[in-house]
Protein backbone atom coordinates (compact mmCIF):
# COMPACT_ATOMS: atom_id res chain seq x y z
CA UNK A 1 7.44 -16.66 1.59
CA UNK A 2 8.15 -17.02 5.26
CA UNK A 3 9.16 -13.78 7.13
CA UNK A 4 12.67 -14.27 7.74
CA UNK A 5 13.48 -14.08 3.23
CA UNK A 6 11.74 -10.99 2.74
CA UNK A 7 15.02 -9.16 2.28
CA UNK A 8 15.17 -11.61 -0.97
CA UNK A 9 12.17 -10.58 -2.73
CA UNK A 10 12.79 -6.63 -1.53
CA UNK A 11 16.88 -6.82 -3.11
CA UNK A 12 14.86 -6.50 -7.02
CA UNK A 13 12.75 -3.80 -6.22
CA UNK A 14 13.31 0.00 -7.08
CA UNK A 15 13.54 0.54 -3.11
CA UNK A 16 15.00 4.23 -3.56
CA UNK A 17 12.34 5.03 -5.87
CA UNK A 18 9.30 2.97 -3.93
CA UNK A 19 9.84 4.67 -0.41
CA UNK A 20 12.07 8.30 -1.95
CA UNK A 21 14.99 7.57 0.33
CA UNK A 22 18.24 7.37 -0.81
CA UNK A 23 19.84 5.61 1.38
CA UNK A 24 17.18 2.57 1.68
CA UNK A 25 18.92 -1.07 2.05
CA UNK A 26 17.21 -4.78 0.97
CA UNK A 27 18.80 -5.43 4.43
CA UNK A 28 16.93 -3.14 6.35
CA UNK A 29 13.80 -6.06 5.83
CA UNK A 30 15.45 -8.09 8.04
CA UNK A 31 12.86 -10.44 9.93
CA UNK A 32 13.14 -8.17 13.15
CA UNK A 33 12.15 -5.40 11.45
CA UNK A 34 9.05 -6.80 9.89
CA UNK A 35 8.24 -8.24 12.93
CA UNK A 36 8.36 -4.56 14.61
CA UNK A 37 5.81 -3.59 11.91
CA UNK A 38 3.73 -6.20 12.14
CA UNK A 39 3.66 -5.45 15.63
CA UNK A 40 2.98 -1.91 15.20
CA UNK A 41 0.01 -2.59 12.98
CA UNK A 42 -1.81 -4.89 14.94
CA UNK A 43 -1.59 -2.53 17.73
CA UNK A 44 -2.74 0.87 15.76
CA UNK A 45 -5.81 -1.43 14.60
CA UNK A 46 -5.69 -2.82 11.15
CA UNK A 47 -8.56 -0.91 9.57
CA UNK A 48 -7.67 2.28 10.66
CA UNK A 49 -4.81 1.45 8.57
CA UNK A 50 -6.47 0.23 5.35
CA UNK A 51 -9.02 3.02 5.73
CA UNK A 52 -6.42 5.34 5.79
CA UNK A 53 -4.23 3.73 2.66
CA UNK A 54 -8.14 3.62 0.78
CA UNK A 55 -8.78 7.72 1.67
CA UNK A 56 -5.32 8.80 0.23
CA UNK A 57 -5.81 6.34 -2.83
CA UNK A 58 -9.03 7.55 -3.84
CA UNK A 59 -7.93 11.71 -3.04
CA UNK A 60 -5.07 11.08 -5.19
CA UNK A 61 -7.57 9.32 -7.92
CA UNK A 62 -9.64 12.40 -7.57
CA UNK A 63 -12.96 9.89 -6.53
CA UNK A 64 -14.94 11.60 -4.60
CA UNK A 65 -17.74 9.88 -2.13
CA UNK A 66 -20.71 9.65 0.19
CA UNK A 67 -20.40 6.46 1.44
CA UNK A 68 -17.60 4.42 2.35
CA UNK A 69 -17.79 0.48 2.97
CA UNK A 70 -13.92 -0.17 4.05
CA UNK A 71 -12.96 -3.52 1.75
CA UNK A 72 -9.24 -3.70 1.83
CA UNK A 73 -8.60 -5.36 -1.55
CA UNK A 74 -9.96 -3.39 -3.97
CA UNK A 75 -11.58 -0.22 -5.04
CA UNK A 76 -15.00 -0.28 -6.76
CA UNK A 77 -16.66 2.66 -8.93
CA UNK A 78 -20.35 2.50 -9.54
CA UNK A 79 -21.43 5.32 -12.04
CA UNK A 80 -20.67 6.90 -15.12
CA UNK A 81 -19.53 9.85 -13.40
CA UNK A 82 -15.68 8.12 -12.36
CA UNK A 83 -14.77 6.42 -16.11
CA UNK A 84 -14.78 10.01 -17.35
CA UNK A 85 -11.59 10.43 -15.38
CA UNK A 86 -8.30 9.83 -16.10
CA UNK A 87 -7.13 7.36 -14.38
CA UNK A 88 -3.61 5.97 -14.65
CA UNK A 89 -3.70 1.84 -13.50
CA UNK A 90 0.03 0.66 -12.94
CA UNK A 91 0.72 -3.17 -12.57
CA UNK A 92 1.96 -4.39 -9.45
CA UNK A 93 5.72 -5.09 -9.10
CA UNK A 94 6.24 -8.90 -8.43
């Protein structure tokens, strides 16, 4: 999907809900605006970022850990320790 129809995709989703604003608009992804985050990401350093999405994922999970690889795309439990928890998995919205 180029950058510039994101605004499409964004007009189905539950936007109030997703980011708990109320007054959230499919317009406000416009392509300058994605642009400016873009921008902003590249600059704060793109694993800083994922690392920090990856922490407040697995706090919220209640996984707790020794070591951390950083691996963006997924989340990987090795143990019998974590399937004893409950853990909720939601499907993506698409």
């Amino acid at each position: 999907m180029p950058i510039y129809e994101i605004y499409k995709y964004v007009t189905n989703l539950p936007l109030k809900r997703l980011f708990k604003i109320k007054t959230i608009k499919a317009f406000y992804f416009n392509r300058d605006a994605i642009s400016r985050l873009l921008d902003e990401l590249h600059s704060a350093g793109l694993n800083q970022f994922y690392e920090t999405i990856a922490l407040i994922t697995l706090k919220k999970l209640g996984l707790l850990l020794k070591v951390m690889n950083l691996h963006s795309t997924s989340i990987q439990c090795h143990g019998t320790q974590y399937y004893k928890k409950n853990v909720k998995i939601l499907k993506a919205l698409t």
